[in-house]
Protein backbone atom coordinates (compact mmCIF):
# COMPACT_ATOMS: atom_id res chain seq x y z
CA UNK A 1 0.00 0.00 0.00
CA UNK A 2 1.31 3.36 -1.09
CA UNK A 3 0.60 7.05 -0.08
CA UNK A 4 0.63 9.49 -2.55
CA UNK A 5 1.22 13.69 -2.41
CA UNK A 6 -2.14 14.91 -3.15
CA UNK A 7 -5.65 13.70 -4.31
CA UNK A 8 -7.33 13.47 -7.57
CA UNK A 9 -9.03 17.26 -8.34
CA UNK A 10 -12.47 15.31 -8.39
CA UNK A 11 -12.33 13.09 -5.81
CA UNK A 12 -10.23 15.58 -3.37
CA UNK A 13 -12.96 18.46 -4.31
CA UNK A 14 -15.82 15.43 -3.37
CA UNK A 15 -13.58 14.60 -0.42
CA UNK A 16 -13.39 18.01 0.79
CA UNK A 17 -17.04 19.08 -0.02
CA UNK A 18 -18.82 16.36 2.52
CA UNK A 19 -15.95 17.30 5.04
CA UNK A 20 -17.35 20.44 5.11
CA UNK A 21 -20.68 19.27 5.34
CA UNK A 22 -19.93 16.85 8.32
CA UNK A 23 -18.07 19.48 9.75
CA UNK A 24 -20.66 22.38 9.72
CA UNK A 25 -22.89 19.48 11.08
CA UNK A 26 -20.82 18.67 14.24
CA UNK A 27 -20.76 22.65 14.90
CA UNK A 28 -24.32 22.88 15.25
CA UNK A 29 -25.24 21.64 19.01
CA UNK A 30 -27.33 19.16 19.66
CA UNK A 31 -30.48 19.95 21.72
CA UNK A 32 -30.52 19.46 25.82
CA UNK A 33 -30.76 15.60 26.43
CA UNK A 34 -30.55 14.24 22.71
CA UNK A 35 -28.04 11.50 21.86
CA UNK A 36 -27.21 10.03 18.09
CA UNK A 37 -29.61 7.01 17.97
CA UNK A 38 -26.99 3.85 16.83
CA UNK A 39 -27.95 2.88 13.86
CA UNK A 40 -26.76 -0.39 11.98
CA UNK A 41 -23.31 1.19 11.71
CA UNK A 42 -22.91 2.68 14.38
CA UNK A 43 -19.99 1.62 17.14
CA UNK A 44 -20.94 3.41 20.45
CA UNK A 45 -22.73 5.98 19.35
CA UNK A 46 -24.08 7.05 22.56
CA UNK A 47 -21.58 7.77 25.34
CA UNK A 48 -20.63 4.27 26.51
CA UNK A 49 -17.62 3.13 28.89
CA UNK A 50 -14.37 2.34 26.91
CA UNK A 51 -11.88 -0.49 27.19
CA UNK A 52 -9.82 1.21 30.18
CA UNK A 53 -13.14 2.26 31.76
CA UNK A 54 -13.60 5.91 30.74
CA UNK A 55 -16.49 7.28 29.39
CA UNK A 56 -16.58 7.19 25.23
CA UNK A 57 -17.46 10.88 23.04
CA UNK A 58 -21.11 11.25 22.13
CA UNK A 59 -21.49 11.91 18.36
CA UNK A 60 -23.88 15.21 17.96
CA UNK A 61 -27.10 14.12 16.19
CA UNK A 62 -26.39 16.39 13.44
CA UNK A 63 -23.43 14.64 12.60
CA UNK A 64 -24.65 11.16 12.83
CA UNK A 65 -27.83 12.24 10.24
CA UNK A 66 -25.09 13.54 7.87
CA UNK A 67 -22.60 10.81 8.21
CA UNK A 68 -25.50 8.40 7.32
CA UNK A 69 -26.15 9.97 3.69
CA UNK A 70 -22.72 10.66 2.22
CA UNK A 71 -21.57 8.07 -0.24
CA UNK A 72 -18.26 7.97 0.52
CA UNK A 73 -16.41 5.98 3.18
CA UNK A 74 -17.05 7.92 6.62
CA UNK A 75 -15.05 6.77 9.57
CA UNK A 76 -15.40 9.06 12.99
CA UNK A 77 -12.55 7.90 15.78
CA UNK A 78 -12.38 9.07 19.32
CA UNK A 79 -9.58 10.51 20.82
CA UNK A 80 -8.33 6.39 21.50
CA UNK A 81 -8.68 5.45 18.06
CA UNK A 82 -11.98 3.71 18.64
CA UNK A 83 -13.89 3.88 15.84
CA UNK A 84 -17.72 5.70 16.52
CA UNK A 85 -19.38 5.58 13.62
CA UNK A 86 -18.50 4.11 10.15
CA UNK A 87 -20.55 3.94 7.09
CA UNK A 88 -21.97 0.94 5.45
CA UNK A 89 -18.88 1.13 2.40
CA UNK A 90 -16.29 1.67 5.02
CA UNK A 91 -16.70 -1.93 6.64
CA UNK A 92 -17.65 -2.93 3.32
CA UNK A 93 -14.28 -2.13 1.39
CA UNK A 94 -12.64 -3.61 4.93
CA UNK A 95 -11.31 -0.16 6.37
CA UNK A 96 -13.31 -0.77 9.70
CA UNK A 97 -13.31 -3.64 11.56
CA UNK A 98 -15.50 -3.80 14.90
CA UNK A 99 -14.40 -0.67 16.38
CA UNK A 100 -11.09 -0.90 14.68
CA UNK A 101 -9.42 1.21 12.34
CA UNK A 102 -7.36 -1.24 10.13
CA UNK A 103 -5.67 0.57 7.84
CA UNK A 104 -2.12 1.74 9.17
CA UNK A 105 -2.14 4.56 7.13
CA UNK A 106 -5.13 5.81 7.61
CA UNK A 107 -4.73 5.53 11.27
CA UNK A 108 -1.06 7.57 10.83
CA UNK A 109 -3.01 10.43 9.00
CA UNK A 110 -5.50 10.49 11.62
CA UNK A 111 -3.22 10.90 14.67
CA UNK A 112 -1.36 13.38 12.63
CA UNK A 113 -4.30 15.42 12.37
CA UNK A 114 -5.60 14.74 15.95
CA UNK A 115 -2.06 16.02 16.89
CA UNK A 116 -1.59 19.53 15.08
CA UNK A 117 -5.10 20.78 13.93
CA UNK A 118 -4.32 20.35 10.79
CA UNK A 119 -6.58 19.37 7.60
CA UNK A 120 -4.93 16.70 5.19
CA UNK A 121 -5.71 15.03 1.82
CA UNK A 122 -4.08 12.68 -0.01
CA UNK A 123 -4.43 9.43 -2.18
CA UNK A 124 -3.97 5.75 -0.98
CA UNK A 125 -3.55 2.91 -2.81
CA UNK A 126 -5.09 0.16 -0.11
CA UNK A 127 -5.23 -3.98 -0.47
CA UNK A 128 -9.02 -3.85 0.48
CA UNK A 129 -10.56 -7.49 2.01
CA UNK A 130 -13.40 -6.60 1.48
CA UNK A 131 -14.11 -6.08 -2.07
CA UNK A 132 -12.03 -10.01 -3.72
CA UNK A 133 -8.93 -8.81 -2.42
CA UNK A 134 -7.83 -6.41 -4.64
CA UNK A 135 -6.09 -3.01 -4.70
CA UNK A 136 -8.42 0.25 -4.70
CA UNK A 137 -7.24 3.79 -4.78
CA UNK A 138 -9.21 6.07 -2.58
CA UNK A 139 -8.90 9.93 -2.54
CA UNK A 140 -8.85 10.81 0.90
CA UNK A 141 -9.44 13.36 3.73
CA UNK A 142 -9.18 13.62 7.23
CA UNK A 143 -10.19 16.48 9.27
CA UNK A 144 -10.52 17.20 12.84
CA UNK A 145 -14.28 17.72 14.33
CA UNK A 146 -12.47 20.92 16.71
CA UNK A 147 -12.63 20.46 20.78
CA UNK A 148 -16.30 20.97 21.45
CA UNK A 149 -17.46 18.14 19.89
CA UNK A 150 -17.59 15.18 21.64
CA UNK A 151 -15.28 16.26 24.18
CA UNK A 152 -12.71 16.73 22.07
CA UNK A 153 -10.03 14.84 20.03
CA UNK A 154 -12.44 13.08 17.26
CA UNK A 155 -11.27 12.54 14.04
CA UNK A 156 -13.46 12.15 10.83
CA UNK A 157 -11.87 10.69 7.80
CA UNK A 158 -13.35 10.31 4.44
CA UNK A 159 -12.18 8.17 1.63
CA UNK A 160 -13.95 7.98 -1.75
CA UNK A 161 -13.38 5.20 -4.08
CA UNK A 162 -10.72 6.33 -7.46
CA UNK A 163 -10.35 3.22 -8.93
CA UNK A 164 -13.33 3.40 -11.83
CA UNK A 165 -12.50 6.96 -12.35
CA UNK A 166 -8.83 6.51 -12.90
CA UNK A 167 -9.27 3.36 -14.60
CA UNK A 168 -11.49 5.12 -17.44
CA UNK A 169 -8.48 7.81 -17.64
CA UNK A 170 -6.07 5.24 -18.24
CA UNK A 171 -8.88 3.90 -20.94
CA UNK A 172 -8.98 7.67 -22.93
CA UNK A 173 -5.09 8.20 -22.89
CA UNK A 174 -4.45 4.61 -24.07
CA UNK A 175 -7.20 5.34 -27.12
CA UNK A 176 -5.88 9.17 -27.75
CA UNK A 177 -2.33 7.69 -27.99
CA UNK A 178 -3.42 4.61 -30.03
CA UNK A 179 -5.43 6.75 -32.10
CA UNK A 180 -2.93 8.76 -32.75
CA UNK A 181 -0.01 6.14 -33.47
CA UNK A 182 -2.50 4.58 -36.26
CA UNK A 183 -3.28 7.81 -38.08
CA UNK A 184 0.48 8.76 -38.23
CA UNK A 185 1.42 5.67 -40.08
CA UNK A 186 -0.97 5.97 -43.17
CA UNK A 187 -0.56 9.92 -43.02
CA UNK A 188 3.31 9.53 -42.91
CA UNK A 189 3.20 6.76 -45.49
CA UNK A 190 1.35 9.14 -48.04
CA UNK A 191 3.63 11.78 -47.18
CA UNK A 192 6.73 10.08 -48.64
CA UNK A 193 4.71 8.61 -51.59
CA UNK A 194 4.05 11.97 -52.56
CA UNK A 195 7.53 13.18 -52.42
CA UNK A 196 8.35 9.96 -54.42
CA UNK A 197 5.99 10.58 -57.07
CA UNK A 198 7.19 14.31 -57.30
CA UNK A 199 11.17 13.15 -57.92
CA UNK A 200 10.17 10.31 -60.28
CA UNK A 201 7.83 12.59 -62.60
CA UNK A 202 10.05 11.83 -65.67
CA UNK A 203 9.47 8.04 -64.91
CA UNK A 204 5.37 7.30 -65.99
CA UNK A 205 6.18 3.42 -64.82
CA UNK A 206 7.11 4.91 -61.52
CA UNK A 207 4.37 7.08 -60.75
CA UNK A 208 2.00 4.87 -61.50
CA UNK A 209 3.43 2.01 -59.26
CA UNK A 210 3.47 4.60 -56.47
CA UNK A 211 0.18 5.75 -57.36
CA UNK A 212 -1.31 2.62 -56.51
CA UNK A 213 0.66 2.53 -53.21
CA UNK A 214 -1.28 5.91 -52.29
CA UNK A 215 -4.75 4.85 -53.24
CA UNK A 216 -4.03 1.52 -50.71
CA UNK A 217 -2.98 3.90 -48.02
CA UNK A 218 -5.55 6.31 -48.44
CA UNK A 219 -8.00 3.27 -48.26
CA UNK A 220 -6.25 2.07 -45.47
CA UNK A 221 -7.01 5.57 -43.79
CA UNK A 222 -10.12 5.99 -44.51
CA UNK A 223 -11.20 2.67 -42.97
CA UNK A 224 -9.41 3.65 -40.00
CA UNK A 225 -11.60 6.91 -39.54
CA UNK A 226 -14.87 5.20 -40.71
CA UNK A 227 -14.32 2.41 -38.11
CA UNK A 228 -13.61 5.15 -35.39
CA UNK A 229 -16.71 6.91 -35.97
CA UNK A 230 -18.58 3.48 -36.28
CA UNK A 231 -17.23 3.04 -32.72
CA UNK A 232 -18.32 5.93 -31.64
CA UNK A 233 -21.60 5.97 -32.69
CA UNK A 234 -22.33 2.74 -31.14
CA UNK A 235 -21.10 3.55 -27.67
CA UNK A 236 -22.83 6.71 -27.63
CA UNK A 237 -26.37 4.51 -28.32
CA UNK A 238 -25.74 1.28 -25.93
CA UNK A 239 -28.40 -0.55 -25.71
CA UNK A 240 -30.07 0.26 -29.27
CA UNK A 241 -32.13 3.29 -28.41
CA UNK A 242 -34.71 2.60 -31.45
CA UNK A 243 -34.85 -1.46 -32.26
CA UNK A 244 -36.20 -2.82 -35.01
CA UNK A 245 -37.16 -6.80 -36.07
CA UNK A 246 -33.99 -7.60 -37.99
CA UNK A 247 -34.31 -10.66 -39.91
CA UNK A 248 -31.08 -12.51 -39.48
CA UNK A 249 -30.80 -14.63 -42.76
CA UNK A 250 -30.63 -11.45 -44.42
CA UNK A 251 -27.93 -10.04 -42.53
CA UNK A 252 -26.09 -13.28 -43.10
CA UNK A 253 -26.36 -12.59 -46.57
CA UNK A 254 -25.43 -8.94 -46.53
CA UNK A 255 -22.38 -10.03 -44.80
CA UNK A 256 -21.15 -13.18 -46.96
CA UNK A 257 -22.01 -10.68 -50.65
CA UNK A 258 -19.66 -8.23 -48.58
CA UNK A 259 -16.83 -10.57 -48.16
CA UNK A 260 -17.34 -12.56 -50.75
CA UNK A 261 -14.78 -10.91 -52.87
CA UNK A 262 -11.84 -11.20 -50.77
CA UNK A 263 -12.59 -14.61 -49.69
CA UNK A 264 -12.80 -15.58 -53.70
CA UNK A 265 -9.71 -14.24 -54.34
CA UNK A 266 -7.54 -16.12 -51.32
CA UNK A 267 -9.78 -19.00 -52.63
CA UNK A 268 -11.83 -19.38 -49.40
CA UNK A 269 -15.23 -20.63 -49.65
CA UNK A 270 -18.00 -18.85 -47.56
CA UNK A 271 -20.88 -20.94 -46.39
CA UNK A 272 -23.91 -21.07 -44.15
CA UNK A 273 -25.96 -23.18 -42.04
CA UNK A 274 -27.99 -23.63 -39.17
CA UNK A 275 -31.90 -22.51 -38.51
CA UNK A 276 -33.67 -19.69 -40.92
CA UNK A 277 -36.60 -17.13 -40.23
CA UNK A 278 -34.54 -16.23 -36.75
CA UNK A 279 -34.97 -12.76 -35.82
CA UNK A 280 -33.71 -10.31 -32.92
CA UNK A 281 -34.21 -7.03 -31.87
CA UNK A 282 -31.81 -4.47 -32.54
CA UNK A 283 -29.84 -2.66 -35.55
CA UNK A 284 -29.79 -4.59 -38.82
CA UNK A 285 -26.75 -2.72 -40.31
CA UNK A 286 -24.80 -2.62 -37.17
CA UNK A 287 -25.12 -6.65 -36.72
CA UNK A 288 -23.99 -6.56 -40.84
CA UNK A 289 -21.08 -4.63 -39.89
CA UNK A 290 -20.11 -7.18 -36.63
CA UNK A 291 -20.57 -9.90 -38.25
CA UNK A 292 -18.70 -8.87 -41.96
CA UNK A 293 -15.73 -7.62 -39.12
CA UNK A 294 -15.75 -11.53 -38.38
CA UNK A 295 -15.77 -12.75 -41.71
CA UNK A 296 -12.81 -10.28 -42.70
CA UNK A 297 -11.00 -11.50 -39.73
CA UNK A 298 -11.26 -15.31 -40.66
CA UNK A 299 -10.53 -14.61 -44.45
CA UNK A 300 -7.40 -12.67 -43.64
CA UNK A 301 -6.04 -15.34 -41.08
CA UNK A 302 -6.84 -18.64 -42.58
CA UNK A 303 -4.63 -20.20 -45.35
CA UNK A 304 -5.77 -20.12 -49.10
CA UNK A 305 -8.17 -23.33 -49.61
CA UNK A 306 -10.18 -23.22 -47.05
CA UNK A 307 -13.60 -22.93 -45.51
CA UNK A 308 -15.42 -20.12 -43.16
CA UNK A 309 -18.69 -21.07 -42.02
CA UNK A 310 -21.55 -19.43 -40.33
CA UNK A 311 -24.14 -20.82 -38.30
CA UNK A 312 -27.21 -19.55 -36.42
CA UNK A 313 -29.42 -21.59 -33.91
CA UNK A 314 -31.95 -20.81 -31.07
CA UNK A 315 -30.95 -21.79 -27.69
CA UNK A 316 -34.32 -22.50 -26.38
CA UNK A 317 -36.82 -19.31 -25.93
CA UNK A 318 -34.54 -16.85 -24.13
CA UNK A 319 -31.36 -16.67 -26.96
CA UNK A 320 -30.19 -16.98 -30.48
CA UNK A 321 -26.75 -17.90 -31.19
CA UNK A 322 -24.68 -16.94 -34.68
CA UNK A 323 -21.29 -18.17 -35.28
CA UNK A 324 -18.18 -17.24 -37.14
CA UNK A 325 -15.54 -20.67 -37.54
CA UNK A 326 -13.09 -20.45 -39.48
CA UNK A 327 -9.63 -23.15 -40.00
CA UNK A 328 -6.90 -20.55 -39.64
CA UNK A 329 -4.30 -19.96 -37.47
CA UNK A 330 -5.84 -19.81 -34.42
CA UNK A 331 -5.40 -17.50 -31.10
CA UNK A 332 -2.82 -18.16 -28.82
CA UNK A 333 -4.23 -18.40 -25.13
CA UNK A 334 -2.83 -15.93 -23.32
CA UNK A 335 -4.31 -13.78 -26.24
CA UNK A 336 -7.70 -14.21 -25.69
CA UNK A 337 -8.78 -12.06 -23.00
CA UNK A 338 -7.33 -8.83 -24.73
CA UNK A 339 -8.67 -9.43 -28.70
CA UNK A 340 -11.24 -7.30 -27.81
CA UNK A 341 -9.41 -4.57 -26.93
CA UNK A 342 -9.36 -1.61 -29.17
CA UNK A 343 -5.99 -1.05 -31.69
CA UNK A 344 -4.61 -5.03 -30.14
CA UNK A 345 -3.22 -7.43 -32.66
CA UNK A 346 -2.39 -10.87 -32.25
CA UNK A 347 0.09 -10.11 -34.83
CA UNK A 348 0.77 -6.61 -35.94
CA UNK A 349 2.62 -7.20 -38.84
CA UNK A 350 -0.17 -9.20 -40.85
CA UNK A 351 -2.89 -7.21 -39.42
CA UNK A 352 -1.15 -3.90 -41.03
CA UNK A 353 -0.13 -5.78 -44.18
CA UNK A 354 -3.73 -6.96 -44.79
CA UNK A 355 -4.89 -3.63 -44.25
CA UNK A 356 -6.72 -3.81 -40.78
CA UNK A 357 -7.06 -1.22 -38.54
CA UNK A 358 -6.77 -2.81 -34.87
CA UNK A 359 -10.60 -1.81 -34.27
CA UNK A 360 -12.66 -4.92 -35.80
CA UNK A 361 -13.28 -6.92 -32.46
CA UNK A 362 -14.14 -4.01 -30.33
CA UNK A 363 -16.87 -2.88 -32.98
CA UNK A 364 -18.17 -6.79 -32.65
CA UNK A 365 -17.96 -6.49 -28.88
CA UNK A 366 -19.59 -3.28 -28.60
CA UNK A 367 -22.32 -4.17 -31.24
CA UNK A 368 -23.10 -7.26 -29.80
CA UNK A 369 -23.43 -5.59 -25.97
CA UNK A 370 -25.15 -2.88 -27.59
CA UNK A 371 -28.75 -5.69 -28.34
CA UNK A 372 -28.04 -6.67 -24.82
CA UNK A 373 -26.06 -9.51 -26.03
CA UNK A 374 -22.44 -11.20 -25.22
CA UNK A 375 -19.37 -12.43 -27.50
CA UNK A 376 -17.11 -15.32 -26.94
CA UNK A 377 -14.28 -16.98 -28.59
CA UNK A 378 -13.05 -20.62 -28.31
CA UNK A 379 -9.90 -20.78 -30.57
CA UNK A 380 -6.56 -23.60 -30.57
CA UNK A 381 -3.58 -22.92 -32.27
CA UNK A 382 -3.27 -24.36 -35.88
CA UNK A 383 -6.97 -25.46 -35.76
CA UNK A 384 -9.10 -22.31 -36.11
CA UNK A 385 -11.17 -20.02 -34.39
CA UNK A 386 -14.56 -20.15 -33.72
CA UNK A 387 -16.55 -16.11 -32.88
CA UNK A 388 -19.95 -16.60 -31.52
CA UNK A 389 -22.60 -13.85 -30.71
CA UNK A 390 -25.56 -14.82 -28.21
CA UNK A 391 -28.06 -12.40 -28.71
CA UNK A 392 -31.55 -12.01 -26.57
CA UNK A 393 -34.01 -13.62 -29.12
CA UNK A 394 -36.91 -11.41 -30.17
CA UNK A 395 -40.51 -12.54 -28.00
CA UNK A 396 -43.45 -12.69 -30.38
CA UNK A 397 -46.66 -11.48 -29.41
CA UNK A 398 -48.94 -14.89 -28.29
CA UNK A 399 -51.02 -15.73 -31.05
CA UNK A 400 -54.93 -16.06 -29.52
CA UNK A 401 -56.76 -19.33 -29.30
CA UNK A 402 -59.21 -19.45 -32.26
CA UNK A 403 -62.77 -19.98 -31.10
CA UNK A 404 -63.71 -23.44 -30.75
């Protein structure tokens, strides 16, 4: 577990705002003869006798009704370190246990504070029990509650959880800087052809050879920006916010007259099985567009002379499955959990050289989420790879019983 200089700006500024609030709370005085009812959460609330026998600090009520609303991770400690109140995520993310404060560091911070008067923030990275063991990053304050409350010497210490916020950071700079990385190499590419064409203008043979090279890249660059907006648009509309019927068999044939070309000319036969008339919910070009990302895939990674195949079948009432194999290459293992991932290759080389753009799975994931679905892959090196969509089949209205 590691301490770091100073907060995130919005968890700090969340941090510091329900300080505040707690704190103008415990200011206020309670009215003659009331006491903080103990809730659920509460550890000695009322004034109560301590381990060495002394009498424990009453929490005001006005603190206890604010404590019990803020969303963070509240922890109140007397002037012993016994913990008064904690909230429901505190215990939960395994900061508090009984009337313990667990957490060595956020115990330091808290004497510190209790010591010198003084307000601090920071960030911690903590091992938290509670939530599988792993390691959350909390932005975290801990303030003083100032001698007239509760006798003096309490402690309140907030800690709001970092680790989806900073997780979907690490998510936009690793797709700005991917992003970027793909559009330089087409752009750069063209770049140089152009200055190649210009010094070999005497050389017709020439130009034209590099002529074609420009068109590919150009291609090459303009999928790249049509996939990114595809992208786009469909994480901007999960789920489908207007579904239609979309009648599968044709989609399977939208797909297979859109590949059919590329396939033909590796000499890969395209083929289809499985049930007809299925139907889903959903976005008929979008599923085109997953499942033609699919077919490229298998047609670019299995050998010449071979066979793709696509299959759809109902599992019983609730789901319809459709299904991409293919007999190429195959995935290795420790691959598979990161295919989906936008701009990864398996093998960047081939996927460059065939003209993909690194963004072909992610548009199948996110399509396939997008109708409420979920896509899996079961692949073996040397043996093929087998893409399958499971997608909530569509409920028909019950027909009525003609009259007998």
């Amino acid at each position: 577990m590691s301490a770091k200089g100073s907060a995130q700006a919005n968890g700090a500024a969340s941090a510091s705002a329900s300080a505040a609030e707690v704190t103008a709370a415990a200011s206020t005085p309670a009215k003659s003869g009331s006491t903080a009812s103990a809730g659920p959460n509460t550890v000695g609330s009322a004034a109560s006798a301590g381990p060495n026998g002394q009498q424990s600090a009453r929490l005001p009520a006005g603190l206890a009704a604010v404590l019990a609303v803020l969303s963070s991770s509240a922890v109140v400690i007397d002037s012993t370190d016994r913990v008064l109140r904690a909230s429901q995520a505190a215990r939960t993310f395994g900061l508090v246990k009984g009337d313990k404060l667990v957490v060595g560091e956020l115990l330091a911070l808290a004497r510190q504070v209790r010591r010198d008067g003084e307000i601090r923030e920071g960030e911690l990275d903590i091992s938290t029990d509670g939530i599988n063991g792993r390691t959350t990053s909390f932005a975290v304050r801990v303030a003083p509650l100032g001698a007239a409350v509760g006798g003096g010497g309490l402690v309140l210490l907030l800690a709001e959880d970092q680790t989806e916020r900073r997780r979907v950071e690490e998510v936009r700079r690793d797709f700005v800087a991917n992003t970027s990385h793909e559009l330089k190499t087409p752009v750069g590419a063209l770049a140089l052809l152009a200055e190649t064409v210009e010094d070999a203008a005497d050389d017709p043979e020439a130009v034209r050879r590099f002529a074609g090279r420009m068109r590919q890249e150009a291609s090459r660059l303009t999928n790249l920006v049509q996939d990114l907006i595809t992208l786009n648009r469909i994480q901007a509309a999960e789920p489908i916010p207007d579904p239609a019927p979309a009648d599968l068999d044709a989609v399977v044939a939208e797909a297979l007259d859109r590949c059919r070309m590329k396939a033909t000319a590796r000499g890969i036969e395209l083929a289809a099985t499985g049930t007809r008339g299925l139907s889903v919910l959903g976005d008929e070009e979008l599923l085109v567009t997953a499942l033609r990302n699919l077919l490229d895939n298998a047609v670019v990674y299995s050998p010449e002379k071979t066979r793709v195949l696509i299959s759809t079948r109902r599992d019983g009432n609730e789901a319809i499955e459709l299904s991409v194999a293919d007999q190429g290459i195959g995935i290795p293992e420790r691959d598979l959990e990161r295919i989906f991932e936008r701009f990864y290759r398996v093998d960047p080389a081939r996927s460059r050289a065939t003209g993909g753009t690194g963004l072909g799975l992610a548009i199948v994931k996110h399509v396939t989420v997008a109708h409420g679905g979920k896509v899996t892959v079961t692949s073996k090196e040397g043996a093929g790879s087998t893409f399958t969509l499971r997608l909530p089949a569509r409920r028909l209205p019950a027909k009525p019983l003609a009259p007998s």
